[in-house]
C-alpha atoms as a PDB file:
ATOM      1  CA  UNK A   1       0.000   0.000   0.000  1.00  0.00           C
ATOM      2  CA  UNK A   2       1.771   3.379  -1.335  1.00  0.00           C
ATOM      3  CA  UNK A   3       0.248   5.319   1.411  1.00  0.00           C
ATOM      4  CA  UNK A   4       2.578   8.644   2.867  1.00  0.00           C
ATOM      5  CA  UNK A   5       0.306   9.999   5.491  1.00  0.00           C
ATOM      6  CA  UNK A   6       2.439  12.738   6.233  1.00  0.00           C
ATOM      7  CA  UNK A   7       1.589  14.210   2.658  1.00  0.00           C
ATOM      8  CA  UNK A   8      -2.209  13.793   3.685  1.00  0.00           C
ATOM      9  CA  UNK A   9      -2.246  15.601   6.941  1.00  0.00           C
ATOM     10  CA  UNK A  10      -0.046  18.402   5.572  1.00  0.00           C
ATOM     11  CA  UNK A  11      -2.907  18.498   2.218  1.00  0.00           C
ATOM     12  CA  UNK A  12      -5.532  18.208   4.567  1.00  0.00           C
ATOM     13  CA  UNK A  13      -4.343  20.910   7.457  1.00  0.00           C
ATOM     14  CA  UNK A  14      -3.793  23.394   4.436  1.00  0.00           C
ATOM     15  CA  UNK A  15      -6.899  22.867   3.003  1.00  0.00           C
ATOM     16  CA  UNK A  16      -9.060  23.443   5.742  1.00  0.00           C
ATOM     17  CA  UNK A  17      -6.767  26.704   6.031  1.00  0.00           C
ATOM     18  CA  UNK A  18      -4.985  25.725   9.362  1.00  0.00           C
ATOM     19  CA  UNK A  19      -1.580  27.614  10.188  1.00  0.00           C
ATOM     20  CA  UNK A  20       0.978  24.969  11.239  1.00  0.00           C
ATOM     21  CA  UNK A  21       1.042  27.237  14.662  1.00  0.00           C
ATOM     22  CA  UNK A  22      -2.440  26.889  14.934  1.00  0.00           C
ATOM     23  CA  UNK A  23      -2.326  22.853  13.881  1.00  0.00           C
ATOM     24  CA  UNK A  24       1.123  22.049  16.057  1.00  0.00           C
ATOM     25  CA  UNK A  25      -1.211  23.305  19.426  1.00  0.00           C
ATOM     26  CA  UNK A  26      -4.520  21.569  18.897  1.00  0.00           C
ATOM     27  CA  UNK A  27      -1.683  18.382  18.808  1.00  0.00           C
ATOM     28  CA  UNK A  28      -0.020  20.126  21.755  1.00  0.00           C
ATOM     29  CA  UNK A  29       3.690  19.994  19.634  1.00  0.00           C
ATOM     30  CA  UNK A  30       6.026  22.534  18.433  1.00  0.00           C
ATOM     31  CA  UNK A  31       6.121  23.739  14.721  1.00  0.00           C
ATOM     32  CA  UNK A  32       8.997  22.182  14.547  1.00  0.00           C
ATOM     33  CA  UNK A  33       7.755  19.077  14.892  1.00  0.00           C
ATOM     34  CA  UNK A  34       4.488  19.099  12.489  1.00  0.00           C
ATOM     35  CA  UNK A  35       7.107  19.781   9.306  1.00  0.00           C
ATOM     36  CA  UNK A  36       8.593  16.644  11.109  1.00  0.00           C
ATOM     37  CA  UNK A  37       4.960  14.695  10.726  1.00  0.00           C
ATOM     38  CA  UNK A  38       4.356  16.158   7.446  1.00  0.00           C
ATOM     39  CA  UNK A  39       7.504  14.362   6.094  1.00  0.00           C
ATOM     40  CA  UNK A  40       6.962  10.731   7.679  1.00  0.00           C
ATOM     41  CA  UNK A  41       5.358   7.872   5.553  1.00  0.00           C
ATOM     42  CA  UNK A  42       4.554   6.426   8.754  1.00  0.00           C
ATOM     43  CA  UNK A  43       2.992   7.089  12.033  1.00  0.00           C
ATOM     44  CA  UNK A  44       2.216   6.218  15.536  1.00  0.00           C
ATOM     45  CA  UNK A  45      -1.442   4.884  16.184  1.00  0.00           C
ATOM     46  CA  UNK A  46      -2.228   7.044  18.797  1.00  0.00           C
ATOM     47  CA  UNK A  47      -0.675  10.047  17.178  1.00  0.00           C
ATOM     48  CA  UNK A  48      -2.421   9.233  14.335  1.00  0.00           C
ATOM     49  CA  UNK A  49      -5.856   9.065  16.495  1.00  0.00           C
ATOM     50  CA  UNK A  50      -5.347  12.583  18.129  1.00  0.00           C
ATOM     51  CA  UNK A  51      -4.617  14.110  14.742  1.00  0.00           C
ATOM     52  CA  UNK A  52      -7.937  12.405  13.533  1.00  0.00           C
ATOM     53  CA  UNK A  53     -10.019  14.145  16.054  1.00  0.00           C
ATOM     54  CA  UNK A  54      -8.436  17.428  15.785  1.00  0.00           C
ATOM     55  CA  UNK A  55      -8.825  17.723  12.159  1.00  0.00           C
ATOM     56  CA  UNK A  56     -12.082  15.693  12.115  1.00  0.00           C
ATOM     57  CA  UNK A  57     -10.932  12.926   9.484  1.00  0.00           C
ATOM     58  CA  UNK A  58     -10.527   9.059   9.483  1.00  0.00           C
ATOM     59  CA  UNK A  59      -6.903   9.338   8.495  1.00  0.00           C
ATOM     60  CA  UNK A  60      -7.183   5.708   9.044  1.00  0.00           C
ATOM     61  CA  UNK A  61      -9.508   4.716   5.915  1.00  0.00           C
ATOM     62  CA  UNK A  62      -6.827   6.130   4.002  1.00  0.00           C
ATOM     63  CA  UNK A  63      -4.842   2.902   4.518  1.00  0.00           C
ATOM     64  CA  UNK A  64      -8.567   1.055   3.108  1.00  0.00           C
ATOM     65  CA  UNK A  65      -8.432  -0.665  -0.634  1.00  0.00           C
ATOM     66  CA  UNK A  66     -11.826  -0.156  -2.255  1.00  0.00           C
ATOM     67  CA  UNK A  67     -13.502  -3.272  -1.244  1.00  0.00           C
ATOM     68  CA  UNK A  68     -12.342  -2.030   2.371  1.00  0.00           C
ATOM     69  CA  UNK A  69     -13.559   1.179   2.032  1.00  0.00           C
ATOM     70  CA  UNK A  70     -17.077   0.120   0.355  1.00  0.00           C
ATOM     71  CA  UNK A  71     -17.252  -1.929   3.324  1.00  0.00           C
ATOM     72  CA  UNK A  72     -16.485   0.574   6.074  1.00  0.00           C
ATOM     73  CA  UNK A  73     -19.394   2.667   4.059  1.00  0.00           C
ATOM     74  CA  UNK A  74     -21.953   0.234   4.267  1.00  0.00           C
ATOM     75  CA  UNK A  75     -21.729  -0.506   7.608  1.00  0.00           C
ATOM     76  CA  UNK A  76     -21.048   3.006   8.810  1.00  0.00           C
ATOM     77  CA  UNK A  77     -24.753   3.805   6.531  1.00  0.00           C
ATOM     78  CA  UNK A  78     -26.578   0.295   8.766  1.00  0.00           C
ATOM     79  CA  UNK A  79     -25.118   2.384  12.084  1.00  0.00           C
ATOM     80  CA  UNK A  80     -26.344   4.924  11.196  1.00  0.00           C
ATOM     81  CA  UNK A  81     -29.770   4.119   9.894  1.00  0.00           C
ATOM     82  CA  UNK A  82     -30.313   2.115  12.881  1.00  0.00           C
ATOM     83  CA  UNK A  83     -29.954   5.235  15.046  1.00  0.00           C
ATOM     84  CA  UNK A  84     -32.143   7.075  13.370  1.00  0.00           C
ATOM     85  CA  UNK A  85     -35.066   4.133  13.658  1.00  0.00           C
ATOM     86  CA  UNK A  86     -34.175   3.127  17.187  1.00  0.00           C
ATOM     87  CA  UNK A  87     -36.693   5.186  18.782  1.00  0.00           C
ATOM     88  CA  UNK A  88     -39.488   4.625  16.222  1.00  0.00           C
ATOM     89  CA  UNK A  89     -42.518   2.034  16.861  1.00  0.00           C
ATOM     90  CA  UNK A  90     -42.881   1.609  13.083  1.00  0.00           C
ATOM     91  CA  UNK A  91     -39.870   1.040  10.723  1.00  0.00           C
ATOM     92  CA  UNK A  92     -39.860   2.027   7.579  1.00  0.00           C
ATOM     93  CA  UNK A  93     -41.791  -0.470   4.647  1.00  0.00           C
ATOM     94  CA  UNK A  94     -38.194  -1.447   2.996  1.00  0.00           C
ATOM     95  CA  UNK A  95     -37.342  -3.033   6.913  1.00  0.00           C
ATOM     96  CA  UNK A  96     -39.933  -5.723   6.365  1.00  0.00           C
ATOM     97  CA  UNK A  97     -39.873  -6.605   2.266  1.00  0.00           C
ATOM     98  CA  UNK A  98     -39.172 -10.142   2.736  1.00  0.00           C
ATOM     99  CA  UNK A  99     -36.240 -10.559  -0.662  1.00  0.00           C
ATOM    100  CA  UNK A 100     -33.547 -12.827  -0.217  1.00  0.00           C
ATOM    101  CA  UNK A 101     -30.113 -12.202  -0.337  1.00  0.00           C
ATOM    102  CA  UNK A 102     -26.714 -13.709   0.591  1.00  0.00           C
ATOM    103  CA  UNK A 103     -25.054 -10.811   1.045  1.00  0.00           C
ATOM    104  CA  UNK A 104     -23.767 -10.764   4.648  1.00  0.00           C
ATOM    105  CA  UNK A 105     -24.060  -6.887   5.704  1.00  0.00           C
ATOM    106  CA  UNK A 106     -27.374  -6.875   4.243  1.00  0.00           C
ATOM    107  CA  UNK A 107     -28.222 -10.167   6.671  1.00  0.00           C
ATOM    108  CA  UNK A 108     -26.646  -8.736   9.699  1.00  0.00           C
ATOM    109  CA  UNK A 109     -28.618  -5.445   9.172  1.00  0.00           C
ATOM    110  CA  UNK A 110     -31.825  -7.306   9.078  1.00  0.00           C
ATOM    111  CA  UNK A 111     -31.214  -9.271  11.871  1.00  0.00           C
ATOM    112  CA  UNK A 112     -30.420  -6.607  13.930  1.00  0.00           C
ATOM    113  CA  UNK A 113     -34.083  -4.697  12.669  1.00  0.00           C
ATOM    114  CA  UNK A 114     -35.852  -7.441  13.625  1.00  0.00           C
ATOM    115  CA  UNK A 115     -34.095  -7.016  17.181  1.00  0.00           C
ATOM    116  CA  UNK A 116     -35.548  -3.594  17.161  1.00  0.00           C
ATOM    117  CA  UNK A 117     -38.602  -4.600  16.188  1.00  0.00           C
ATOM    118  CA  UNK A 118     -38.820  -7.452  19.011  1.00  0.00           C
ATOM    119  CA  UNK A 119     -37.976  -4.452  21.150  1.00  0.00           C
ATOM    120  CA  UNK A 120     -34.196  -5.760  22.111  1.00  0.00           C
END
Protein backbone atom coordinates (compact mmCIF):
# COMPACT_ATOMS: atom_id res chain seq x y z
CA UNK A 1 0.00 0.00 0.00
CA UNK A 2 1.77 3.38 -1.34
CA UNK A 3 0.25 5.32 1.41
CA UNK A 4 2.58 8.64 2.87
CA UNK A 5 0.31 10.00 5.49
CA UNK A 6 2.44 12.74 6.23
CA UNK A 7 1.59 14.21 2.66
CA UNK A 8 -2.21 13.79 3.69
CA UNK A 9 -2.25 15.60 6.94
CA UNK A 10 -0.05 18.40 5.57
CA UNK A 11 -2.91 18.50 2.22
CA UNK A 12 -5.53 18.21 4.57
CA UNK A 13 -4.34 20.91 7.46
CA UNK A 14 -3.79 23.39 4.44
CA UNK A 15 -6.90 22.87 3.00
CA UNK A 16 -9.06 23.44 5.74
CA UNK A 17 -6.77 26.70 6.03
CA UNK A 18 -4.98 25.73 9.36
CA UNK A 19 -1.58 27.61 10.19
CA UNK A 20 0.98 24.97 11.24
CA UNK A 21 1.04 27.24 14.66
CA UNK A 22 -2.44 26.89 14.93
CA UNK A 23 -2.33 22.85 13.88
CA UNK A 24 1.12 22.05 16.06
CA UNK A 25 -1.21 23.31 19.43
CA UNK A 26 -4.52 21.57 18.90
CA UNK A 27 -1.68 18.38 18.81
CA UNK A 28 -0.02 20.13 21.75
CA UNK A 29 3.69 19.99 19.63
CA UNK A 30 6.03 22.53 18.43
CA UNK A 31 6.12 23.74 14.72
CA UNK A 32 9.00 22.18 14.55
CA UNK A 33 7.76 19.08 14.89
CA UNK A 34 4.49 19.10 12.49
CA UNK A 35 7.11 19.78 9.31
CA UNK A 36 8.59 16.64 11.11
CA UNK A 37 4.96 14.69 10.73
CA UNK A 38 4.36 16.16 7.45
CA UNK A 39 7.50 14.36 6.09
CA UNK A 40 6.96 10.73 7.68
CA UNK A 41 5.36 7.87 5.55
CA UNK A 42 4.55 6.43 8.75
CA UNK A 43 2.99 7.09 12.03
CA UNK A 44 2.22 6.22 15.54
CA UNK A 45 -1.44 4.88 16.18
CA UNK A 46 -2.23 7.04 18.80
CA UNK A 47 -0.68 10.05 17.18
CA UNK A 48 -2.42 9.23 14.34
CA UNK A 49 -5.86 9.06 16.49
CA UNK A 50 -5.35 12.58 18.13
CA UNK A 51 -4.62 14.11 14.74
CA UNK A 52 -7.94 12.41 13.53
CA UNK A 53 -10.02 14.15 16.05
CA UNK A 54 -8.44 17.43 15.79
CA UNK A 55 -8.83 17.72 12.16
CA UNK A 56 -12.08 15.69 12.11
CA UNK A 57 -10.93 12.93 9.48
CA UNK A 58 -10.53 9.06 9.48
CA UNK A 59 -6.90 9.34 8.50
CA UNK A 60 -7.18 5.71 9.04
CA UNK A 61 -9.51 4.72 5.92
CA UNK A 62 -6.83 6.13 4.00
CA UNK A 63 -4.84 2.90 4.52
CA UNK A 64 -8.57 1.06 3.11
CA UNK A 65 -8.43 -0.66 -0.63
CA UNK A 66 -11.83 -0.16 -2.25
CA UNK A 67 -13.50 -3.27 -1.24
CA UNK A 68 -12.34 -2.03 2.37
CA UNK A 69 -13.56 1.18 2.03
CA UNK A 70 -17.08 0.12 0.36
CA UNK A 71 -17.25 -1.93 3.32
CA UNK A 72 -16.49 0.57 6.07
CA UNK A 73 -19.39 2.67 4.06
CA UNK A 74 -21.95 0.23 4.27
CA UNK A 75 -21.73 -0.51 7.61
CA UNK A 76 -21.05 3.01 8.81
CA UNK A 77 -24.75 3.81 6.53
CA UNK A 78 -26.58 0.29 8.77
CA UNK A 79 -25.12 2.38 12.08
CA UNK A 80 -26.34 4.92 11.20
CA UNK A 81 -29.77 4.12 9.89
CA UNK A 82 -30.31 2.12 12.88
CA UNK A 83 -29.95 5.24 15.05
CA UNK A 84 -32.14 7.07 13.37
CA UNK A 85 -35.07 4.13 13.66
CA UNK A 86 -34.17 3.13 17.19
CA UNK A 87 -36.69 5.19 18.78
CA UNK A 88 -39.49 4.63 16.22
CA UNK A 89 -42.52 2.03 16.86
CA UNK A 90 -42.88 1.61 13.08
CA UNK A 91 -39.87 1.04 10.72
CA UNK A 92 -39.86 2.03 7.58
CA UNK A 93 -41.79 -0.47 4.65
CA UNK A 94 -38.19 -1.45 3.00
CA UNK A 95 -37.34 -3.03 6.91
CA UNK A 96 -39.93 -5.72 6.36
CA UNK A 97 -39.87 -6.60 2.27
CA UNK A 98 -39.17 -10.14 2.74
CA UNK A 99 -36.24 -10.56 -0.66
CA UNK A 100 -33.55 -12.83 -0.22
CA UNK A 101 -30.11 -12.20 -0.34
CA UNK A 102 -26.71 -13.71 0.59
CA UNK A 103 -25.05 -10.81 1.05
CA UNK A 104 -23.77 -10.76 4.65
CA UNK A 105 -24.06 -6.89 5.70
CA UNK A 106 -27.37 -6.88 4.24
CA UNK A 107 -28.22 -10.17 6.67
CA UNK A 108 -26.65 -8.74 9.70
CA UNK A 109 -28.62 -5.45 9.17
CA UNK A 110 -31.82 -7.31 9.08
CA UNK A 111 -31.21 -9.27 11.87
CA UNK A 112 -30.42 -6.61 13.93
CA UNK A 113 -34.08 -4.70 12.67
CA UNK A 114 -35.85 -7.44 13.62
CA UNK A 115 -34.10 -7.02 17.18
CA UNK A 116 -35.55 -3.59 17.16
CA UNK A 117 -38.60 -4.60 16.19
CA UNK A 118 -38.82 -7.45 19.01
CA UNK A 119 -37.98 -4.45 21.15
CA UNK A 120 -34.20 -5.76 22.11
Amino acid sequence: MNVHIGNIIETIVRTKGLSVITFANQINCSPRNVYEIFKKKHIDTELLVLISEKLDENLFARYLTDVDMMHYQHQKFSEEFLNKIAGKKELPFMYDMHYKTQDPLTLKLMEMISELQRGK
